[in-house]
Protein backbone atom coordinates (compact mmCIF):
# COMPACT_ATOMS: atom_id res chain seq x y z
CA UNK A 1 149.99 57.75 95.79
CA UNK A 2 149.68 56.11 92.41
CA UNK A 3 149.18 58.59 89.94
CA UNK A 4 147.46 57.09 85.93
CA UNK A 5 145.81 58.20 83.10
CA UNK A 6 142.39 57.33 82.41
CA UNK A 7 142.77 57.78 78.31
CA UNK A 8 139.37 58.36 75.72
CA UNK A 9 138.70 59.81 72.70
CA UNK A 10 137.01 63.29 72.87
CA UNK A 11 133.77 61.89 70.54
CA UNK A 12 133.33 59.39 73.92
CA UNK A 13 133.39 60.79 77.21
CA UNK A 14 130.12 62.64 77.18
CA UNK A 15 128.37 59.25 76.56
CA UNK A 16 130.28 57.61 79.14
CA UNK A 17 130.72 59.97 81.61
CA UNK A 18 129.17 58.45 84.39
CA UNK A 19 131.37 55.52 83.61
CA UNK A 20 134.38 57.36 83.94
CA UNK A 21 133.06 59.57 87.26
CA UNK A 22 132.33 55.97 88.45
CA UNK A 23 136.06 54.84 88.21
CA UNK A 24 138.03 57.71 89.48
CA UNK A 25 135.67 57.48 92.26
CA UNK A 26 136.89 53.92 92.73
CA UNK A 27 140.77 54.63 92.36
CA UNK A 28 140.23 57.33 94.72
CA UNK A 29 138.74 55.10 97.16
CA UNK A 30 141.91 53.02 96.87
CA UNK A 31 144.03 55.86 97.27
CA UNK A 32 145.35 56.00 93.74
CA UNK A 33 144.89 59.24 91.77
CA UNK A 34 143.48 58.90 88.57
CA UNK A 35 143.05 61.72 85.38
CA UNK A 36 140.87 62.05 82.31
CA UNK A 37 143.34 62.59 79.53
CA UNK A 38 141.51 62.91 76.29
CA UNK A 39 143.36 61.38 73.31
CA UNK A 40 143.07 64.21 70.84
CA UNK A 41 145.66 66.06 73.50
CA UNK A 42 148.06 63.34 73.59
CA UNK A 43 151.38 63.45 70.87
CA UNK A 44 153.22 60.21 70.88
CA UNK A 45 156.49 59.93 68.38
CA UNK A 46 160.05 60.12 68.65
CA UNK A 47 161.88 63.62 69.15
CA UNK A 48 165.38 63.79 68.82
CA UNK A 49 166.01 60.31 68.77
CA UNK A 50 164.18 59.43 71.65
CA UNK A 51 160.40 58.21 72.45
CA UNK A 52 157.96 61.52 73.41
CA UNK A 53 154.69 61.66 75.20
CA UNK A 54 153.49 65.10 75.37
CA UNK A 55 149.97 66.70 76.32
CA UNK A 56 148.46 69.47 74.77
CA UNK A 57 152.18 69.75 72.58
CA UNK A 58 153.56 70.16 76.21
CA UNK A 59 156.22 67.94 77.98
CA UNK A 60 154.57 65.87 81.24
CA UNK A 61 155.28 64.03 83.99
CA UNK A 62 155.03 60.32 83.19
CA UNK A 63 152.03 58.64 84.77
CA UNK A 64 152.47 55.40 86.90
CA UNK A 65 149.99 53.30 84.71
CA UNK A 66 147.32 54.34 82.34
CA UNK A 67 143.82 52.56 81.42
CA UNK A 68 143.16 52.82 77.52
CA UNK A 69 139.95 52.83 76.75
CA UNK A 70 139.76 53.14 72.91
CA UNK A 71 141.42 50.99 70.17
CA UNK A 72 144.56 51.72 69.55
CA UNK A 73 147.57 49.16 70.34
CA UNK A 74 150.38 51.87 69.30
CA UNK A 75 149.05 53.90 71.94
CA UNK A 76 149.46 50.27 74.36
CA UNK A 77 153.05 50.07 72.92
CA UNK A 78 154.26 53.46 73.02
CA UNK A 79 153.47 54.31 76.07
CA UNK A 80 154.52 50.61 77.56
CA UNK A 81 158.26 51.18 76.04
CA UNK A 82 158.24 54.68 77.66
CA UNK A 83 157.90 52.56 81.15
CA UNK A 84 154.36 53.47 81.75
CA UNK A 85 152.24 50.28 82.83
CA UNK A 86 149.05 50.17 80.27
CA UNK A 87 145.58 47.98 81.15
CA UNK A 88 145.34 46.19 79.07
CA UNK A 89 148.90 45.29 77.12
CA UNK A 90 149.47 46.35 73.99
CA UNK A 91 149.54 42.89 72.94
CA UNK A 92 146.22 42.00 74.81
CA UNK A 93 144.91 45.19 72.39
CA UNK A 94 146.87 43.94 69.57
CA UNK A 95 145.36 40.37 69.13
CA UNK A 96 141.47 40.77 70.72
CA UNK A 97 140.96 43.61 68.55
CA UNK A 98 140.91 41.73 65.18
CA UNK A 99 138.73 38.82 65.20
CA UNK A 100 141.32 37.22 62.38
CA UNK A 101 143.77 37.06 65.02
CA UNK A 102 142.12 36.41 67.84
CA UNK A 103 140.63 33.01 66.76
CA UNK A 104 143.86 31.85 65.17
CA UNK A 105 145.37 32.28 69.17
CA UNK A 106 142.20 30.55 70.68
CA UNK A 107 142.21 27.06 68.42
CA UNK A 108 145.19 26.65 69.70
CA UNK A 109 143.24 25.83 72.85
CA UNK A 110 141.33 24.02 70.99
CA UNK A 111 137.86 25.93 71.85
CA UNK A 112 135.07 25.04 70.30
CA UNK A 113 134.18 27.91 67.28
CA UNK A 114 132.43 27.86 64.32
CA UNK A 115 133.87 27.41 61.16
CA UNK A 116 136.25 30.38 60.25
CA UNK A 117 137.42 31.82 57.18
CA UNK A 118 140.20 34.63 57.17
CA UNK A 119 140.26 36.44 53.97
CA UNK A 120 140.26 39.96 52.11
CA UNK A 121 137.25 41.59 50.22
CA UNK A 122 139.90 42.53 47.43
CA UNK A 123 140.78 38.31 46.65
CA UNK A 124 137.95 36.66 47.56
CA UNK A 125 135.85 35.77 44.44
CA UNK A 126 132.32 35.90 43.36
CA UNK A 127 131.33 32.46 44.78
CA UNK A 128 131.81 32.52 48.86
CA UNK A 129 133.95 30.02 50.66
CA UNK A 130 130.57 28.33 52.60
CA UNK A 131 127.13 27.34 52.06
CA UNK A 132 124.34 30.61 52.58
CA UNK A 133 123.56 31.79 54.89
CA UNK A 134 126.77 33.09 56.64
CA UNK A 135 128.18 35.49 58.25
CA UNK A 136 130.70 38.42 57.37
CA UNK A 137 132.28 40.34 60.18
CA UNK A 138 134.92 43.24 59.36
CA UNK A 139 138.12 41.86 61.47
CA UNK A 140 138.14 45.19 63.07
CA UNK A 141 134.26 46.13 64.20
CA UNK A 142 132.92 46.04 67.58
CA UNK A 143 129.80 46.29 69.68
CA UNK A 144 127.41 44.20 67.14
CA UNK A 145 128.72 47.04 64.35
CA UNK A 146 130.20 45.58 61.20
CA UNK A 147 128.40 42.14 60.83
CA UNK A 148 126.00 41.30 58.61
CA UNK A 149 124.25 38.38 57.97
CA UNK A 150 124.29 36.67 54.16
CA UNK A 151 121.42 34.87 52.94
CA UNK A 152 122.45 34.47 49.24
CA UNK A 153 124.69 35.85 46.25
CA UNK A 154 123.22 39.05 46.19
CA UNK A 155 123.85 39.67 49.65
CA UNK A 156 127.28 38.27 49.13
CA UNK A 157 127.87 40.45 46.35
CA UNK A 158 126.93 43.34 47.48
CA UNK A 159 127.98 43.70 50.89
CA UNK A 160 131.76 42.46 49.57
CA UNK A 161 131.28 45.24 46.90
CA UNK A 162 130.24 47.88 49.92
CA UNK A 163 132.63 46.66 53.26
CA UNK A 164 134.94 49.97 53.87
CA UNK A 165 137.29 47.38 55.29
CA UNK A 166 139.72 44.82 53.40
CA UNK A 167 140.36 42.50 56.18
CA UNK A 168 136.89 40.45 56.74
CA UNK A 169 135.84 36.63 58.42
CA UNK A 170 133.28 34.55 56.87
CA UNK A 171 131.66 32.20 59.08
CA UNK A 172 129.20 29.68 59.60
CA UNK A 173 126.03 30.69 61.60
CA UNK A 174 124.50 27.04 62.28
CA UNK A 175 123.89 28.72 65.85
CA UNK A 176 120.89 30.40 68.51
CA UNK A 177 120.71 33.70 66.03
CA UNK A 178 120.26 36.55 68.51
CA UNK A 179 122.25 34.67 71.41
CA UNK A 180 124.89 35.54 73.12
CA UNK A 181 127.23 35.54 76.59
CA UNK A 182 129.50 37.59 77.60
CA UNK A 183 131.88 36.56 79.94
CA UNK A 184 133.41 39.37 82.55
CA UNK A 185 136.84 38.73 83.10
CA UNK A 186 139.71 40.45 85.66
CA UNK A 187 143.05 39.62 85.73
CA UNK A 188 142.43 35.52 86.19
CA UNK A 189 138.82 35.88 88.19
CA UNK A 190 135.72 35.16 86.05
CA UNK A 191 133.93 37.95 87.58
CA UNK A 192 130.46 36.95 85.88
CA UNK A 193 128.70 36.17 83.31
CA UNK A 194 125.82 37.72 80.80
CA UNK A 195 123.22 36.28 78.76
CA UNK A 196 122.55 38.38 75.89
CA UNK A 197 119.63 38.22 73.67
CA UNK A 198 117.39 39.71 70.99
CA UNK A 199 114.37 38.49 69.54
CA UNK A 200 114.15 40.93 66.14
CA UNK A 201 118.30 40.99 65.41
CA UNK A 202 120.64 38.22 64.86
CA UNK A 203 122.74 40.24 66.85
CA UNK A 204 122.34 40.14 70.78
CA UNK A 205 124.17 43.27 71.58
CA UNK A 206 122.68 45.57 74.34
CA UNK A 207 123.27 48.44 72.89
CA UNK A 208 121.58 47.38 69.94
CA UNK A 209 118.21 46.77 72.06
CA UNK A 210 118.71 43.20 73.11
CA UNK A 211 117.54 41.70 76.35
CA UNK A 212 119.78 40.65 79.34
CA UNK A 213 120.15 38.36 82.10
CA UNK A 214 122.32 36.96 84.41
CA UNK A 215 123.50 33.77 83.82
CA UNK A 216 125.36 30.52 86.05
CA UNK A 217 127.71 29.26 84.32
CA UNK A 218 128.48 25.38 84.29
CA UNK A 219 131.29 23.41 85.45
CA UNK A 220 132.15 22.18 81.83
CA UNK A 221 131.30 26.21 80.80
CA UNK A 222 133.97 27.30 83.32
CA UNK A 223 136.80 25.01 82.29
CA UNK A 224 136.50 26.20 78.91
CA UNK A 225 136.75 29.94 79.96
CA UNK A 226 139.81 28.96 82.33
CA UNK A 227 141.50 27.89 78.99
CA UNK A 228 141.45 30.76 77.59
CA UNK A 229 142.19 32.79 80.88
CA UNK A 230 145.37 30.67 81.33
CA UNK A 231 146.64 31.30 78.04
CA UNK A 232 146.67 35.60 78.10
CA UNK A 233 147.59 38.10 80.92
CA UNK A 234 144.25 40.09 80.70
CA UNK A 235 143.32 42.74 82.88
CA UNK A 236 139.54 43.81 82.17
CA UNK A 237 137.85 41.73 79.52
CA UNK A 238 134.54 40.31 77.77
CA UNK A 239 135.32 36.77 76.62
CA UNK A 240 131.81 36.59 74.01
CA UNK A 241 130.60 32.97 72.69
CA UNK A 242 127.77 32.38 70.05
CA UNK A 243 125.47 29.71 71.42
CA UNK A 244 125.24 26.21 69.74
CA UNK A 245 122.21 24.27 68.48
CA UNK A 246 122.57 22.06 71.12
CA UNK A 247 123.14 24.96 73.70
CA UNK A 248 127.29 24.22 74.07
CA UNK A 249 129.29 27.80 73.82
CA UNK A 250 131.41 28.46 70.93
CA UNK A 251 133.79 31.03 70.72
CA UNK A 252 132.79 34.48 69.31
CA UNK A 253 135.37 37.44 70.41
CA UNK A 254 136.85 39.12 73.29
CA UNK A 255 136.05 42.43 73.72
CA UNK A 256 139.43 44.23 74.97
CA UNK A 257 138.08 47.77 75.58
CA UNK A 258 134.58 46.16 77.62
CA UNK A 259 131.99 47.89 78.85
CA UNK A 260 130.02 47.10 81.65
CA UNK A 261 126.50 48.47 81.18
CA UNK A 262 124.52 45.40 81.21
CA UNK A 263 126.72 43.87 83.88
CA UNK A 264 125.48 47.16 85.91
CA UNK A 265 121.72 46.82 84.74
CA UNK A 266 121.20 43.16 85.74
CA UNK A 267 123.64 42.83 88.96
CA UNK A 268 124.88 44.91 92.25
CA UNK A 269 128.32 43.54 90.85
CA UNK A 270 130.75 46.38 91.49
CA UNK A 271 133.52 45.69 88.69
CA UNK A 272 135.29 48.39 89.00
CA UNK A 273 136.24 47.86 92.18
CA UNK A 274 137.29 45.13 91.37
CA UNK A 275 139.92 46.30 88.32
CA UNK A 276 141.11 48.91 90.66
CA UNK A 277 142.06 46.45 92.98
CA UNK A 278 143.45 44.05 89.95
CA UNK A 279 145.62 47.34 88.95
CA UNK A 280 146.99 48.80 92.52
CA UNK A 281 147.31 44.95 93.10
CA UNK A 282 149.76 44.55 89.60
CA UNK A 283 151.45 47.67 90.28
CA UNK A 284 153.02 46.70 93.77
CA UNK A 285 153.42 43.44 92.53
CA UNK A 286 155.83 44.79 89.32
CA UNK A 287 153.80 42.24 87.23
CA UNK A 288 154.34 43.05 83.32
CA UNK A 289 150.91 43.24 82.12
CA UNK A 290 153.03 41.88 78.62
CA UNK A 291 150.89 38.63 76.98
């Protein structure tokens, strides 16, 4: 039997707890053994000239695989160089977890985004580098947190003077404010797809009290998102696009550690069964989950 870690931070398992009942359920079903191993208990470094994992300052038994589900791509790549096969890759973690990043790898699919600016709150100066209003997302927020919508210098000035972060994106929001769809992705499957929206937020997120459906994607819809499939090895991801004036997706983010609560809410979708599968499937395969 398959034995993995199923890896959170301690300030998150209480909220998702279901979520994480739900999947060991799953592996179990599949006959792989899966643990709760809370972050705070893990020590990664190097020890006498070699690569450590301990638990609770003890030495372990190396799991097969392990499913990180908080944002940390050192984690991804430690535990990936110690042998251990990690969902998703450290480089999967690496790039979809700043927004920077991510959209300089997706042009070169040439996606259709908004305009894009990479820069730093410390060198960017007191006139911003596109008409008002805009948008300025820290490189390294999730779940709706971190954006905030500019309507004119004072904004500009005083949410550059306030971001806690240095690395930022400005970018253009000629788009459905309070719009969204998320994209469910395993492995190469489109598993399905979520329209998000919100009617007092520019921000769609569920979390943040938005609306959801589910939505059918289009032919034309599809072949974009099987661009952008072809190009990574994911294992479990939200692909997110902004929609256009005209309705046409553009590119937002992809969500590396995705949850699946509004997938849940508005479909008898069972994803996790799914990812199990997509995991037990990779592991007897021998497939390097490496982008």
């Amino acid at each position: 039997m398959k034995h993995g870690w199923l890896i959170y931070a301690e300030a998150n398992v209480e909220e998702n707890r279901s979520y994480i009942n739900w999947m060991i359920a799953e592996a179990q079903m599949q006959n792989v053994s899966l643990e709760l191993v809370i972050r705070e208990q893990l020590i990664i470094g190097i020890e006498n000239q070699e690569r450590t994992i301990k638990v609770d300052n003890k030495e372990v038994h190396k799991p097969d695989f392990a499913i990180i589900r908080l944002i940390e791509p050192l984690l991804n790549l430690h535990l990936e160089t110690c042998g251990i096969t990690v969902f998703n890759s450290s480089s999967i973690s690496s790039i979809c977890n700043n927004k920077a990043l991510t959209h300089h790898h997706i042009i070169d699919q040439d996606i259709p985004m908004v305009d894009t600016i990479f820069a730093q709150k410390d060198t960017v100066s007191q006139t911003p580098p596109m008409p008002y209003p805009f948008i300025i997302k820290e490189t390294s927020g999730r779940g709706g947190k971190q954006v905030y919508y500019i309507q004119d210098k004072q904004d500009w000035l005083n949410r550059i003077s306030s971001i806690a972060t240095n690395d930022i994106i400005i970018q253009a929001c000629n788009v459905q404010l309070g719009k969204d769809l998320r994209v469910f992705v395993i492995g190469k499957e489109i598993i399905g797809a979520v329209l998000r929206e919100s009617t007092d937020d520019f921000r769609s997120n569920f979390k943040l009290g938005g609306s959801a459906r589910m939505y059918q994607l289009h032919a034309h819809e599809r072949s974009i998102i099987s661009k952008i499939i072809r190009s990574f090895h994911f294992d479990m991801v939200g692909i997110d696009f902004l929609i256009g004036l005209n309705g046409e997706l553009l590119f937002n983010e992809i969500e590396d550690v995705v949850g699946s609560r509004t997938l849940s809410t508005v479909s008898d979708l069972n994803i996790l069964e799914k990812y199990i599968t997509h995991i037990t499937d990779k592991l007897k395969s021998g497939i390097s989950t490496d982008n």
